[in-house]
Every structure is written in C-alpha cells, then in structure tokens.
Protein backbone atom coordinates (compact mmCIF):
# COMPACT_ATOMS: atom_id res chain seq x y z
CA UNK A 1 1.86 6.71 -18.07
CA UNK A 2 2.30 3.37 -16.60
CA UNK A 3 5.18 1.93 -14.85
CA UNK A 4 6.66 -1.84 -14.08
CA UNK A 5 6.40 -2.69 -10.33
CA UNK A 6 7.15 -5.77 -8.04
CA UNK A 7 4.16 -6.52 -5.56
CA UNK A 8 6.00 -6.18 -2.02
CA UNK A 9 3.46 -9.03 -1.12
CA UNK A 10 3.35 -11.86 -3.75
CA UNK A 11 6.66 -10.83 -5.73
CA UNK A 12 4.65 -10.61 -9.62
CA UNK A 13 5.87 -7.80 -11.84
CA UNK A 14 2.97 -5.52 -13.00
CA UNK A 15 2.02 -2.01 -14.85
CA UNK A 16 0.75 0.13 -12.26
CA UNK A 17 -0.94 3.48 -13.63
CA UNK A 18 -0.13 5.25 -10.72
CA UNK A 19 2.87 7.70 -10.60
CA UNK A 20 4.65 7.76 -6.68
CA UNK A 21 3.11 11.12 -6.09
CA UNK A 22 -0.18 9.50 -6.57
CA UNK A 23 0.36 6.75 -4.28
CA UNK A 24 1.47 8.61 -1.48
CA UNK A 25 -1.42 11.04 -1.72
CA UNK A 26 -3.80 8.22 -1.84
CA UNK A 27 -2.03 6.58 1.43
CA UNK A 28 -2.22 9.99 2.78
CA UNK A 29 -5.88 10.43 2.70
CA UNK A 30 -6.60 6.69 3.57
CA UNK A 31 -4.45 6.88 6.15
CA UNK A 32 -3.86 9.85 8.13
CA UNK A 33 -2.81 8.97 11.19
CA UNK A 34 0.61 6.67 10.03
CA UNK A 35 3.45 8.38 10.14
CA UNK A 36 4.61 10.97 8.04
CA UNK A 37 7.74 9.02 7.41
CA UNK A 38 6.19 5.78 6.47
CA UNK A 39 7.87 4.19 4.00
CA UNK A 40 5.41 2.97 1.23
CA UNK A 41 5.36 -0.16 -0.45
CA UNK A 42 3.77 -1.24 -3.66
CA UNK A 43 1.67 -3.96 -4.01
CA UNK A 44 -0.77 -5.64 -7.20
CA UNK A 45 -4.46 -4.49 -7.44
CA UNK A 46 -5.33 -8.31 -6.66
CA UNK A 47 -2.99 -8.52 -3.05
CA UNK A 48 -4.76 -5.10 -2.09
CA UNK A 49 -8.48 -6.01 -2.52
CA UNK A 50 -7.18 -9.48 -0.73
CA UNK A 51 -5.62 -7.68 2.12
CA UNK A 52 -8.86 -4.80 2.08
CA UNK A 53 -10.88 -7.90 2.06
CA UNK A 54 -9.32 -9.69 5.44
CA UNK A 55 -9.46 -6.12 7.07
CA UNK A 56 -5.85 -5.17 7.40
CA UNK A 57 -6.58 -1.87 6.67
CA UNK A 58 -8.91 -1.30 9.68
CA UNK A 59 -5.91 -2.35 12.06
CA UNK A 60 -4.23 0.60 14.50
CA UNK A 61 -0.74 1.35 13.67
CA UNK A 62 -0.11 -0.52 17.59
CA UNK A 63 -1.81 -3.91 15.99
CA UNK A 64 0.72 -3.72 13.14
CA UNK A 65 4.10 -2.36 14.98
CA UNK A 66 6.38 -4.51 15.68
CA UNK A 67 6.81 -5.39 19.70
C-alpha cells in the first residue's frame, strides 16, 4: 500500500511504497551506529540516489552533528 509523502529535501509530494516500519528497519540496518533515537526523515527516490551519489551516506555521525 502506498502512501503520499513530502521529500524533507526538495519539498515534492510523492507515493512512497514503503510503510514507517519499513523505513526505519532499512535505516536500521544501513545505519547502525546513529542513534537509536534518530528521528527519520523522508525523502524522494531521486534526492536519495543524489545524496548516495555525493557520498553523504559514508559521513560519521561527528561530520554531520551540529558543532
């Protein structure tokens, strides 16, 4: 069952497939050192592959934090 969302990053409404549960086991396994706590945020299939594709996943949590 799909559901509307609003890309955190770029602000376009789209169907994501994905239920919450699945999303936060996927961010789970890709990222198991974040927090437990982390809030998640939802963004569009084509602001993920661009943010994949600058390597913003491969950043510590220390690179990311705010100072």
């Amino acid at each position: 069952m799909s559901r509307t969302c609003t890309c955190a990053a770029c602000g376009k409404e789209f169907e994501s497939a994905w239920s919450q549960e699945e999303a936060r086991a996927e961010f789970d396994a890709r990222f198991p050192d974040a927090p437990a706590d982390d809030e998640l945020v939802v963004v569009c299939d084509a602001c993920y592959q661009g943010m994949e594709a600058a390597g913003l996943f491969n950043l510590t949590q220390a690179e990311i934090a705010p100072p």
